[in-house]
N, C-alpha and C. Protein backbone atom coordinates (compact mmCIF):
# COMPACT_ATOMS: atom_id res chain seq x y z
N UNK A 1 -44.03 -72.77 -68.59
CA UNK A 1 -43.27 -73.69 -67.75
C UNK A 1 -43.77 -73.61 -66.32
N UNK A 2 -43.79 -74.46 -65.65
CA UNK A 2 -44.11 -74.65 -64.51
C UNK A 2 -43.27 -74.84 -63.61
N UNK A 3 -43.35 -73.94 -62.65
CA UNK A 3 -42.44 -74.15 -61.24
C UNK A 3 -43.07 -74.80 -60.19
N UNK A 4 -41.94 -75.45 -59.30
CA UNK A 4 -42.44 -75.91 -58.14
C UNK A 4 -41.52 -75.62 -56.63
N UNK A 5 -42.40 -75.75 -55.62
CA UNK A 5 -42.08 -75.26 -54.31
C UNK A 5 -41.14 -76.13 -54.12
N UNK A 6 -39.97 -75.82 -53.74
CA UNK A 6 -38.68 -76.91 -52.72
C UNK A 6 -39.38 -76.98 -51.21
N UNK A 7 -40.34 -75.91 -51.02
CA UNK A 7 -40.32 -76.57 -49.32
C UNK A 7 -41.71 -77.45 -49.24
N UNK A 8 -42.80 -76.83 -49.58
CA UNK A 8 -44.05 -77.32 -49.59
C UNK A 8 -44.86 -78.41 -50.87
N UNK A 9 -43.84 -78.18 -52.04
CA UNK A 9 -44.21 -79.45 -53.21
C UNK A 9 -45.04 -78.32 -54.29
N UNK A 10 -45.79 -77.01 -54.10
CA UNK A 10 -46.62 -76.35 -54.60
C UNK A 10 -46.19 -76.16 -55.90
N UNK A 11 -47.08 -76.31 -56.79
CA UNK A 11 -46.81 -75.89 -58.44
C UNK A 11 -47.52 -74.56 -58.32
N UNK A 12 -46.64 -73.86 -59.29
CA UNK A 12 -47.38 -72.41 -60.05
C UNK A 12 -46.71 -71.89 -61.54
N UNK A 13 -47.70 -70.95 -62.43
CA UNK A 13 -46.71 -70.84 -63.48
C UNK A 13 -45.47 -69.67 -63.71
N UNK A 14 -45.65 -68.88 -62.48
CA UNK A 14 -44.51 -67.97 -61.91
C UNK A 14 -43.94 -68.55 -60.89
N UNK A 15 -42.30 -68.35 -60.99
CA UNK A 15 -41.43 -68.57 -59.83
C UNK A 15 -41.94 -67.49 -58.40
N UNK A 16 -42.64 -66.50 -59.04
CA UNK A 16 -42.72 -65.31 -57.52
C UNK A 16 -43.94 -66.08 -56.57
N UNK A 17 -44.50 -66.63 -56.82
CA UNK A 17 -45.39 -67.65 -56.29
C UNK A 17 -45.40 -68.60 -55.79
N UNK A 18 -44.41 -68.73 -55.16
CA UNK A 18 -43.79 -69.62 -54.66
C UNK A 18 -43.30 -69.50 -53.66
N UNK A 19 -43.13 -69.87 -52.02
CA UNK A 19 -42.17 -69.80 -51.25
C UNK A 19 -40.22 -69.92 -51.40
N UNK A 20 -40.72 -71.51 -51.64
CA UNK A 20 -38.79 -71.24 -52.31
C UNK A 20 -39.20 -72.02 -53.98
N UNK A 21 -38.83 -71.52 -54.56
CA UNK A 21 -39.42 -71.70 -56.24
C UNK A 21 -38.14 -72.99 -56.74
N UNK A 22 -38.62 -73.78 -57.62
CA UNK A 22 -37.39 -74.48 -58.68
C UNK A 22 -37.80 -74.11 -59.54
N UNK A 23 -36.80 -73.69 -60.70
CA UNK A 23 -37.20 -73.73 -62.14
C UNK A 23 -36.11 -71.97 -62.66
N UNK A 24 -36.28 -71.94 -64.10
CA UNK A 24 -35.43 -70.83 -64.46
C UNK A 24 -36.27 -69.91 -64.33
N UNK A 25 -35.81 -68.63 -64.23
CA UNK A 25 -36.11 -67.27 -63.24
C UNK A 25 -36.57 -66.84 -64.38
N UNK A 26 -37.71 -65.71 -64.12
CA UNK A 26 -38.05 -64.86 -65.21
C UNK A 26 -38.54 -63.70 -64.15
N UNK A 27 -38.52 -62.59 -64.78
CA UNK A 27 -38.84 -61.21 -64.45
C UNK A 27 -40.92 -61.44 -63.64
N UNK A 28 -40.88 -60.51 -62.83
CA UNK A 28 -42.20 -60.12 -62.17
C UNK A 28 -43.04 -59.84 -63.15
N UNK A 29 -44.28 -60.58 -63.15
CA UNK A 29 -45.33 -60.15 -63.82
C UNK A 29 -46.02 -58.96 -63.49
N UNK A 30 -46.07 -58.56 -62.19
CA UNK A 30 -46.56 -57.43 -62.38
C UNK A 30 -45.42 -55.88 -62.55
N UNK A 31 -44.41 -56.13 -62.47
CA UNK A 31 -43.65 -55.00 -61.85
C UNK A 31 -42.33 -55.30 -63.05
N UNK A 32 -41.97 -56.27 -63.67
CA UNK A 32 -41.00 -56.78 -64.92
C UNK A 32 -38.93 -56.68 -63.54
N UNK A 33 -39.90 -56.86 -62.42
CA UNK A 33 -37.97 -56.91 -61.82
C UNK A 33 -37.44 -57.99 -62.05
N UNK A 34 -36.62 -58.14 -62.46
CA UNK A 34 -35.81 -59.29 -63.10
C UNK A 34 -35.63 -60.05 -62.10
N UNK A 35 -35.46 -59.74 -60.63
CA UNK A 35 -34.93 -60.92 -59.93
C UNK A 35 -35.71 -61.06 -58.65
N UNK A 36 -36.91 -61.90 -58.46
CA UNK A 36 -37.69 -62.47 -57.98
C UNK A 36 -37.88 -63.09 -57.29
N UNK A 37 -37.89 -62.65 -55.66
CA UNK A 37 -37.72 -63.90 -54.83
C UNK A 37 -39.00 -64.34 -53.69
N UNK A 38 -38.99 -64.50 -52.87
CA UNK A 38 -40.27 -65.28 -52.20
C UNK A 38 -40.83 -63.76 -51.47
N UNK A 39 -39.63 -62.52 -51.30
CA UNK A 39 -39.93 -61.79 -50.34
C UNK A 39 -39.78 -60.38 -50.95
N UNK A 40 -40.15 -60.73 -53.07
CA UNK A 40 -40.82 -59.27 -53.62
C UNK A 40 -41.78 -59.27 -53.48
N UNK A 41 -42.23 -57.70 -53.33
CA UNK A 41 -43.10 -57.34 -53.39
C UNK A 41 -42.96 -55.92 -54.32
N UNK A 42 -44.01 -55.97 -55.06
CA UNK A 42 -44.14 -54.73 -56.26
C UNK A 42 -44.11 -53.50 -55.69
N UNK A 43 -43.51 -52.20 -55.28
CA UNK A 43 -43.93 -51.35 -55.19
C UNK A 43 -45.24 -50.18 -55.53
N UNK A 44 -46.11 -50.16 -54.33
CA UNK A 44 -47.42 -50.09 -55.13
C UNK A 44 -48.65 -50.80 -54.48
N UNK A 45 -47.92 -51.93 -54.66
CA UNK A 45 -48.80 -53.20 -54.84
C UNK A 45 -50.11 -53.47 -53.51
N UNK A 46 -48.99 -53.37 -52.56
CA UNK A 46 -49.20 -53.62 -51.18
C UNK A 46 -50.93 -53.40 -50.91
N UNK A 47 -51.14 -52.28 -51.26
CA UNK A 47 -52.27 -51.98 -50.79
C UNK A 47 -53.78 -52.91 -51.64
N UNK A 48 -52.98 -53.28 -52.48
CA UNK A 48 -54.29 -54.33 -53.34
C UNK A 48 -54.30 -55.85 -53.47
N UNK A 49 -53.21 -56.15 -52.31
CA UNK A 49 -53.21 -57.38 -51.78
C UNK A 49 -54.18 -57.72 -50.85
N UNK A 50 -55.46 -58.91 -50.96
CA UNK A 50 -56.26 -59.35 -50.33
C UNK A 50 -55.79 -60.96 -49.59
N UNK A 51 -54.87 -61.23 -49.85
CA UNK A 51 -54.57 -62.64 -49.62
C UNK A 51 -53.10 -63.18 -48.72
N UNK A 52 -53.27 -63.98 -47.50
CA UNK A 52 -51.91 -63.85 -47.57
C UNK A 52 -51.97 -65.19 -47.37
N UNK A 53 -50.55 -66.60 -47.32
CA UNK A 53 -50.84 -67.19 -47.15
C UNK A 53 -50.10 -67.96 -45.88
N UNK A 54 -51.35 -69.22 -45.30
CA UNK A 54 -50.70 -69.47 -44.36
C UNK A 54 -49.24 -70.34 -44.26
N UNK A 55 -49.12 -70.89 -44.73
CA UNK A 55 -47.60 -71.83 -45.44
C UNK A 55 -46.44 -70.51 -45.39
N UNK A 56 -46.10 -69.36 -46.13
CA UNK A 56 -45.10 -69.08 -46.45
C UNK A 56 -45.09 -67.68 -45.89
N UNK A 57 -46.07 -67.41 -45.40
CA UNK A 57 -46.38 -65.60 -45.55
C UNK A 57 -46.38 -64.39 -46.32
N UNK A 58 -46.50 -65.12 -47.92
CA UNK A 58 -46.30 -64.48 -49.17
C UNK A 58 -47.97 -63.88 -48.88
N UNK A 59 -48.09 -62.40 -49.95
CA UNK A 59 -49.48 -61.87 -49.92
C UNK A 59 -49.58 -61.86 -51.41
N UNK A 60 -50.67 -61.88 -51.89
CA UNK A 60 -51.43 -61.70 -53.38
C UNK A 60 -52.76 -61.57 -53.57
N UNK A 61 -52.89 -60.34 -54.59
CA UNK A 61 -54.15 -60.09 -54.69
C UNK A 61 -55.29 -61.71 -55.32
N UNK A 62 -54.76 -62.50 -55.50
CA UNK A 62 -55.83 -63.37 -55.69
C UNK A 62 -55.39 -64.57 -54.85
N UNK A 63 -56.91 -65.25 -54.71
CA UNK A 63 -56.10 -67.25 -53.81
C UNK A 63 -55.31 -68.07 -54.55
N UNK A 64 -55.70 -67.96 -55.67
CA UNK A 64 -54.64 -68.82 -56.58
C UNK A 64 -53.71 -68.57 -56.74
N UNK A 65 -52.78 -67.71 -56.64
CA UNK A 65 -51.78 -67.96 -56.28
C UNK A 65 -50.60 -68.14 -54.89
N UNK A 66 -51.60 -68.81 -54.17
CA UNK A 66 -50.93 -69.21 -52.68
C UNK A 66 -50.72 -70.10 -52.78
N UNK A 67 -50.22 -71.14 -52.07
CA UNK A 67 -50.59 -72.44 -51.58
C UNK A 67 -51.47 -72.88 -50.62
N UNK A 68 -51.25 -71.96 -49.41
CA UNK A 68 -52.70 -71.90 -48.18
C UNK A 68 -53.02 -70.29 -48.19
N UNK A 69 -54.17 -69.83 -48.84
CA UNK A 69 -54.60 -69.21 -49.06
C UNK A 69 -55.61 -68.63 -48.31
N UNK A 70 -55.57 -67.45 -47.25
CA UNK A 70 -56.42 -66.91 -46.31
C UNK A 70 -56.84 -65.15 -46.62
N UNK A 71 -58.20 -65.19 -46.57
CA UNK A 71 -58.33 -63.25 -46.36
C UNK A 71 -57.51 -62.90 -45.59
N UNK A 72 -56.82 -61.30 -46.01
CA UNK A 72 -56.40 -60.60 -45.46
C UNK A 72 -57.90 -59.33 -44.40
N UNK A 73 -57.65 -59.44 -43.77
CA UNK A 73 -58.42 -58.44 -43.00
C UNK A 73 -59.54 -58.80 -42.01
């Protein structure tokens, strides 16, 4: 299923990917926390995030899943 952004229009196939997400909630792919919002982050994770983006200020280790998608560093 596919979610989409309420602020920016952005599709992805996780709600955590999203700034503000529509669609029914499912648990973190990387981390399984059930409740998922624009401002989890995995414990852990942090340090293998290369990406952050410019739109929302969400970080992820890959570009695809941003919407504006910039290196970190």
């Amino acid at each position: 299923m596919a979610y989409t952004c309420k602020n920016c229009g952005a599709v992805a196939n996780a709600p955590g990917h999203l700034c503000s997400p529509c669609g029914d909630k499912q648990n973190c792919s990387f981390c399984g926390s059930p409740e998922v919002n624009n401002a989890h982050m995995c414990k852990g994770k942090l340090t293998a995030m290369k990406y952050v983006c410019d739109g929302c200020g969400r970080v992820a280790m890959e570009s695809e899943h941003l919407c504006k998608p910039a290196p970190i560093g």
